[in-house]
N, C-alpha and C. Protein backbone atom coordinates (compact mmCIF):
# COMPACT_ATOMS: atom_id res chain seq x y z
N UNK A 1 175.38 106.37 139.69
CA UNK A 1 174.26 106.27 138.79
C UNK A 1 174.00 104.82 138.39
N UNK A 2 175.12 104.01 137.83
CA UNK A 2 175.09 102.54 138.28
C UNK A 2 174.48 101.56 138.71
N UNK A 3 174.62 102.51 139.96
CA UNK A 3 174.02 100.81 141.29
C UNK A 3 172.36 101.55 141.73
N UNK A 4 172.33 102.81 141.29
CA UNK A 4 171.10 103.33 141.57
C UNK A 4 169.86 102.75 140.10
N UNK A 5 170.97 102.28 138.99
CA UNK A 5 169.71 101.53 137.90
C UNK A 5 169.73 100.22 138.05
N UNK A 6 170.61 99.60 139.13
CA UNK A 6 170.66 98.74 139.29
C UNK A 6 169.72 98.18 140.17
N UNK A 7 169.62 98.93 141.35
CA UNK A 7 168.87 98.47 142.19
C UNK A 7 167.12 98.73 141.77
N UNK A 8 167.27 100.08 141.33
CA UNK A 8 165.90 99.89 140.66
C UNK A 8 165.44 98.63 139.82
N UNK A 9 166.45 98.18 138.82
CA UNK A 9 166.07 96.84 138.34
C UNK A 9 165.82 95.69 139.26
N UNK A 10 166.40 95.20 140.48
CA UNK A 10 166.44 94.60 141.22
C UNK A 10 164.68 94.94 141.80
N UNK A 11 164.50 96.08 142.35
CA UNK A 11 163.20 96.34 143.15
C UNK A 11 162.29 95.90 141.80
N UNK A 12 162.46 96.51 140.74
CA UNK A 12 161.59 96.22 139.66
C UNK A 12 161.28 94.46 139.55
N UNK A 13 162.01 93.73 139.74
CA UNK A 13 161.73 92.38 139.71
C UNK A 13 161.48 91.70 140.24
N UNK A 14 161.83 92.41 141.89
CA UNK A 14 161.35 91.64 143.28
C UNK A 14 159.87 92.58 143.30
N UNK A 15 159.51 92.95 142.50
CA UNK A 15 158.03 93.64 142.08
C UNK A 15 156.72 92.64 141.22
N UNK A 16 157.67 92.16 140.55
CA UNK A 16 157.34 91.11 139.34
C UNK A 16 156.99 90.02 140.26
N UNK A 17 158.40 89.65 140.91
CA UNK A 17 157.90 88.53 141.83
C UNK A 17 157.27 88.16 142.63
N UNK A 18 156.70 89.31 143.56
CA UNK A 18 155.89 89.13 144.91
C UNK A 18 154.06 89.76 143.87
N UNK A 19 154.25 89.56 142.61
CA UNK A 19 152.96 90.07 141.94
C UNK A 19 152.95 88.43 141.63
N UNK A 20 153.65 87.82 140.77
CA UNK A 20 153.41 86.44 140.33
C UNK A 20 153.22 85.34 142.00
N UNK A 21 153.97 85.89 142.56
CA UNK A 21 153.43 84.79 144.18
C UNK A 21 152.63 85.11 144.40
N UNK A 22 151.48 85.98 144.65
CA UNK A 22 150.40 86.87 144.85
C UNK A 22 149.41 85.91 144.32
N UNK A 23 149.56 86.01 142.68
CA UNK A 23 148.66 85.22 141.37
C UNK A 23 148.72 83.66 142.12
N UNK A 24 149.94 83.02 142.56
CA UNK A 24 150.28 81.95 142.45
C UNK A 24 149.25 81.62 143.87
N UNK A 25 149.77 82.38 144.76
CA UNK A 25 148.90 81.95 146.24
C UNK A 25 147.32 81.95 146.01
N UNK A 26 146.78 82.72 145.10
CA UNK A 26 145.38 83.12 144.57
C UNK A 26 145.13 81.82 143.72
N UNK A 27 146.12 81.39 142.93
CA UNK A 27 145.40 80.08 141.80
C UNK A 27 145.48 78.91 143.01
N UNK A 28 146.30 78.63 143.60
CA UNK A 28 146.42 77.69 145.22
C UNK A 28 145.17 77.44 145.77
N UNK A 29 144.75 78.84 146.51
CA UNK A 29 143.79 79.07 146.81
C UNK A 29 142.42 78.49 146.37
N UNK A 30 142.37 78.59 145.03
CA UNK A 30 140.79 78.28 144.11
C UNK A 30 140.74 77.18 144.00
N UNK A 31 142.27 76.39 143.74
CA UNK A 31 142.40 74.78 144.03
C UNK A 31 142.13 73.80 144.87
N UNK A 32 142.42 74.90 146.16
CA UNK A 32 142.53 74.17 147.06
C UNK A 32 140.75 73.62 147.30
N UNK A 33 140.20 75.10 146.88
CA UNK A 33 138.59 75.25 147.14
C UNK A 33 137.77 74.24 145.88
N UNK A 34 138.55 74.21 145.04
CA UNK A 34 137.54 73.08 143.87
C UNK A 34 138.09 71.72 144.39
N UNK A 35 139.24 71.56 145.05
CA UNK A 35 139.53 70.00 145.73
C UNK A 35 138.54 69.71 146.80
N UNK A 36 138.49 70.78 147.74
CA UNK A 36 137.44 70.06 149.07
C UNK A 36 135.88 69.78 148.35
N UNK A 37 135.48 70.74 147.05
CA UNK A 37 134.25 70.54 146.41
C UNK A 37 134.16 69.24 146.12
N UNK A 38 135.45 68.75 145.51
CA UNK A 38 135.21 67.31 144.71
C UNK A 38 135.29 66.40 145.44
N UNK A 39 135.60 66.35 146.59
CA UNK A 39 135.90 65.29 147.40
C UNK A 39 134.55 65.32 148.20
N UNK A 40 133.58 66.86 148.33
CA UNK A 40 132.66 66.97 148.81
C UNK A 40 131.61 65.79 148.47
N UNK A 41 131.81 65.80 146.92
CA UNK A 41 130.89 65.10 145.77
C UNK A 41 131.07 63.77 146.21
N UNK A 42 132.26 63.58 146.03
CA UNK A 42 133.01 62.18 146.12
C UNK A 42 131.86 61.56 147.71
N UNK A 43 131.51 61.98 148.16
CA UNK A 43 131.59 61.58 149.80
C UNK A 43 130.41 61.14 149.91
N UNK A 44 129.32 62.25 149.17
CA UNK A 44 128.19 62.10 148.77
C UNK A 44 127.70 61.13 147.38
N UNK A 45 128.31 60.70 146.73
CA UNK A 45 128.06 60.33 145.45
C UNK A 45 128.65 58.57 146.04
N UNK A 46 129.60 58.54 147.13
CA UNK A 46 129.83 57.46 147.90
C UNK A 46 128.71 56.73 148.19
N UNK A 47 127.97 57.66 149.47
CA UNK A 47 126.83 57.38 150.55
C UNK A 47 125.56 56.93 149.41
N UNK A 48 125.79 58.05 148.35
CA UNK A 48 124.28 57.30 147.22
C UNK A 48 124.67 55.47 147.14
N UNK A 49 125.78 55.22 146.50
CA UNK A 49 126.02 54.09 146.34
C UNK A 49 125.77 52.92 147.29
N UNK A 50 126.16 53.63 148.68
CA UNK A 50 126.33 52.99 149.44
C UNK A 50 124.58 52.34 150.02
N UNK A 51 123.86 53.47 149.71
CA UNK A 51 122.55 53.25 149.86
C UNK A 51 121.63 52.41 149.07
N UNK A 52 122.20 52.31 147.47
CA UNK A 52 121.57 51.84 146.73
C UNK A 52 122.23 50.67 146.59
N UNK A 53 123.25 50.28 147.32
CA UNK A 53 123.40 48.62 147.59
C UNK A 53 122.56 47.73 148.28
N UNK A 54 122.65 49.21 149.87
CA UNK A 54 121.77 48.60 150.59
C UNK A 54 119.94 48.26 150.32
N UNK A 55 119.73 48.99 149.43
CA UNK A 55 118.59 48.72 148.76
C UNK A 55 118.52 47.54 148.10
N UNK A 56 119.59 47.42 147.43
CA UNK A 56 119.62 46.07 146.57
C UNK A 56 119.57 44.58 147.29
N UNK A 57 120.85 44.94 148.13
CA UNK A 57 120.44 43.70 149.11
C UNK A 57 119.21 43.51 149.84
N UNK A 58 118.64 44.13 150.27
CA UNK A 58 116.63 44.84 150.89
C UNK A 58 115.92 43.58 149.84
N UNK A 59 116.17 44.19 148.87
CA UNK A 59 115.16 43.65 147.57
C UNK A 59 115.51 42.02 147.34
N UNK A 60 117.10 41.58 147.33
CA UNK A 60 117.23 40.61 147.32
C UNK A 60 116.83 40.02 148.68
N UNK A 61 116.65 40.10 149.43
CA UNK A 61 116.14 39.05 150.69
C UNK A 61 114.61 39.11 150.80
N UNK A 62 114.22 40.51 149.90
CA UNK A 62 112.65 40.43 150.22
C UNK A 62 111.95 39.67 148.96
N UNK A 63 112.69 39.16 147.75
CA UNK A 63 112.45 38.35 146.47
C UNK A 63 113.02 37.07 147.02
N UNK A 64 114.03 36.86 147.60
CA UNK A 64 114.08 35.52 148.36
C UNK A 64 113.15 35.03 149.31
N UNK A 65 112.60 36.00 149.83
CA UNK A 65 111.10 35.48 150.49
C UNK A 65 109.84 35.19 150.18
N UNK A 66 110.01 35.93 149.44
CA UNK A 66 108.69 35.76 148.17
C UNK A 66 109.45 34.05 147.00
N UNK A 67 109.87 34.23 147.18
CA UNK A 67 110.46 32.63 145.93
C UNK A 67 110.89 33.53 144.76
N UNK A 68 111.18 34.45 144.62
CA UNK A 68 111.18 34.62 143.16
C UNK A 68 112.33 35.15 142.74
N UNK A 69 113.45 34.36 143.27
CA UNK A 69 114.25 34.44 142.45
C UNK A 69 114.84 33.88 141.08
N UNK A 70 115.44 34.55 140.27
CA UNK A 70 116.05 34.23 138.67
C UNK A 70 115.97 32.18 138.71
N UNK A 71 117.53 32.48 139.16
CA UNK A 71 117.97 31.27 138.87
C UNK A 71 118.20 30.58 140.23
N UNK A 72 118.41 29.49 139.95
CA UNK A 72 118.84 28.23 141.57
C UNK A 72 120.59 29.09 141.79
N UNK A 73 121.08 29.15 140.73
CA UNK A 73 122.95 29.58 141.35
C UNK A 73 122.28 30.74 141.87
N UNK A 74 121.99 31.91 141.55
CA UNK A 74 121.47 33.30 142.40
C UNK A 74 121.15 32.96 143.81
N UNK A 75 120.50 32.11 143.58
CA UNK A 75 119.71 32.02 145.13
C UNK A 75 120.65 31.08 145.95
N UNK A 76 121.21 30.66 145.78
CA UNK A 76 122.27 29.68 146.12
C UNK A 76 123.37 30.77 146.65
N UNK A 77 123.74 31.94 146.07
CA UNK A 77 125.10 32.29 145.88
C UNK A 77 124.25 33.28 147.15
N UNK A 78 123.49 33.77 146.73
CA UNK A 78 122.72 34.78 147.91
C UNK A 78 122.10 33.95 149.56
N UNK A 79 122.10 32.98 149.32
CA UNK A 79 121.73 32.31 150.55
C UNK A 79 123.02 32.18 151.60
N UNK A 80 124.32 31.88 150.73
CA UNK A 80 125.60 32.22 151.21
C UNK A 80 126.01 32.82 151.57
N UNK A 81 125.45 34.32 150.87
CA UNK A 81 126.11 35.63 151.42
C UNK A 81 125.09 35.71 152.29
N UNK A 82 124.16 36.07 152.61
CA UNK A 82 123.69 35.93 154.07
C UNK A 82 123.39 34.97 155.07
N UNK A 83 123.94 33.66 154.92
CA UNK A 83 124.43 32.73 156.20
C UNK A 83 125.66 33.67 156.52
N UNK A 84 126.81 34.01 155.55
CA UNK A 84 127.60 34.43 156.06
C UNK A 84 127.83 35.45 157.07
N UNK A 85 126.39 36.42 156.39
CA UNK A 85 126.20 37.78 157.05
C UNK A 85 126.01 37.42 158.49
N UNK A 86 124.79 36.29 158.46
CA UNK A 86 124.54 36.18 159.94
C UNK A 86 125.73 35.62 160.80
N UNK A 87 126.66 34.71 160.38
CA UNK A 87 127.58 34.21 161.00
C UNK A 87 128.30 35.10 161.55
N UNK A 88 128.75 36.55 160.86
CA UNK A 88 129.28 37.71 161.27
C UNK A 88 127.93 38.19 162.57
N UNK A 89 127.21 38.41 162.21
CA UNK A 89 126.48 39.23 163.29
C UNK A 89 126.31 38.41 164.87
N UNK A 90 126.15 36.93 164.57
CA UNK A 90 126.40 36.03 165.75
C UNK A 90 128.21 36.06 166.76
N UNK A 91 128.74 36.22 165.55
CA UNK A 91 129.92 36.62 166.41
C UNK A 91 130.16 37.89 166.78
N UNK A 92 129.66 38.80 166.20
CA UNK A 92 130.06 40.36 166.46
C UNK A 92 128.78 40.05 168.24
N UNK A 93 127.80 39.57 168.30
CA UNK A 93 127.01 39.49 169.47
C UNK A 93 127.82 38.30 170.49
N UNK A 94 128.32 37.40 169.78
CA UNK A 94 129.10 37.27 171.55
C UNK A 94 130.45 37.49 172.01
N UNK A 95 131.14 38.50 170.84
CA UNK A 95 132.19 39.37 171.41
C UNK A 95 131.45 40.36 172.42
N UNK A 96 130.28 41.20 172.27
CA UNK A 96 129.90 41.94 172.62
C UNK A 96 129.45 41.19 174.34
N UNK A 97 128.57 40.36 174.09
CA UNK A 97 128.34 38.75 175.22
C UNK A 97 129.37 38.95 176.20
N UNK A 98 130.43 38.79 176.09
CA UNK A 98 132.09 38.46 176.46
C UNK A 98 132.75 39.61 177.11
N UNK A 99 132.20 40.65 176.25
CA UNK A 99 132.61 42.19 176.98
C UNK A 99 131.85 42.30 178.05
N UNK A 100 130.39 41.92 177.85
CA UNK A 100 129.24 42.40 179.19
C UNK A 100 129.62 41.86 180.45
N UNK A 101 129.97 40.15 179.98
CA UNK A 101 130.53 39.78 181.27
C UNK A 101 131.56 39.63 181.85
N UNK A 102 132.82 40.46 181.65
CA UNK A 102 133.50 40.98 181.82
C UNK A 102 133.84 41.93 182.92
């Protein structure tokens, strides 16, 4: 009589337990699904940024053409960053140069 309330206690708890892993694999689960959401966001809320830089820079080269920029350091500091830009794109074209004739 013993080992027969015994084991019932035993089944009774390995009852408990495979109910709480159950819950546990289920809360996992919803996590796992609100993580790929946020990272969804993340990816997208990236690409906005990423767009509205590129806008910004757009605007700054198209107000540098027009003259109208702020100050002499602005236009100075921006004339830099795109010599630089182009210096990159001149070399990214004769790596490319270098490959063709190859």
């Amino acid at each position: 009589m013993v080992l027969e309330q015994y084991i019932q206690r035993v089944e009774e708890r390995l009852h408990l337990l495979v109910k709480k892993l159950q819950q546990v694999q289920a809360e996992n689960a919803l996590l796992k699904e609100e993580v790929s959401i946020q990272q969804q966001e993340l990816q997208q809320q990236q690409q906005a940024v990423q767009g509205l830089e590129e806008r910004l820079q757009l605007m700054k080269i198209a107000s540098t053409a027009q003259g109208t920029t702020t100050t002499i350091a602005e236009d100075e500091a921006f004339k830099k960053e795109i010599r630089g830009k182009i210096n990159d794109y001149i070399k990214e074209i004769d790596r490319c140069i270098a490959l063709l004739n190859s």
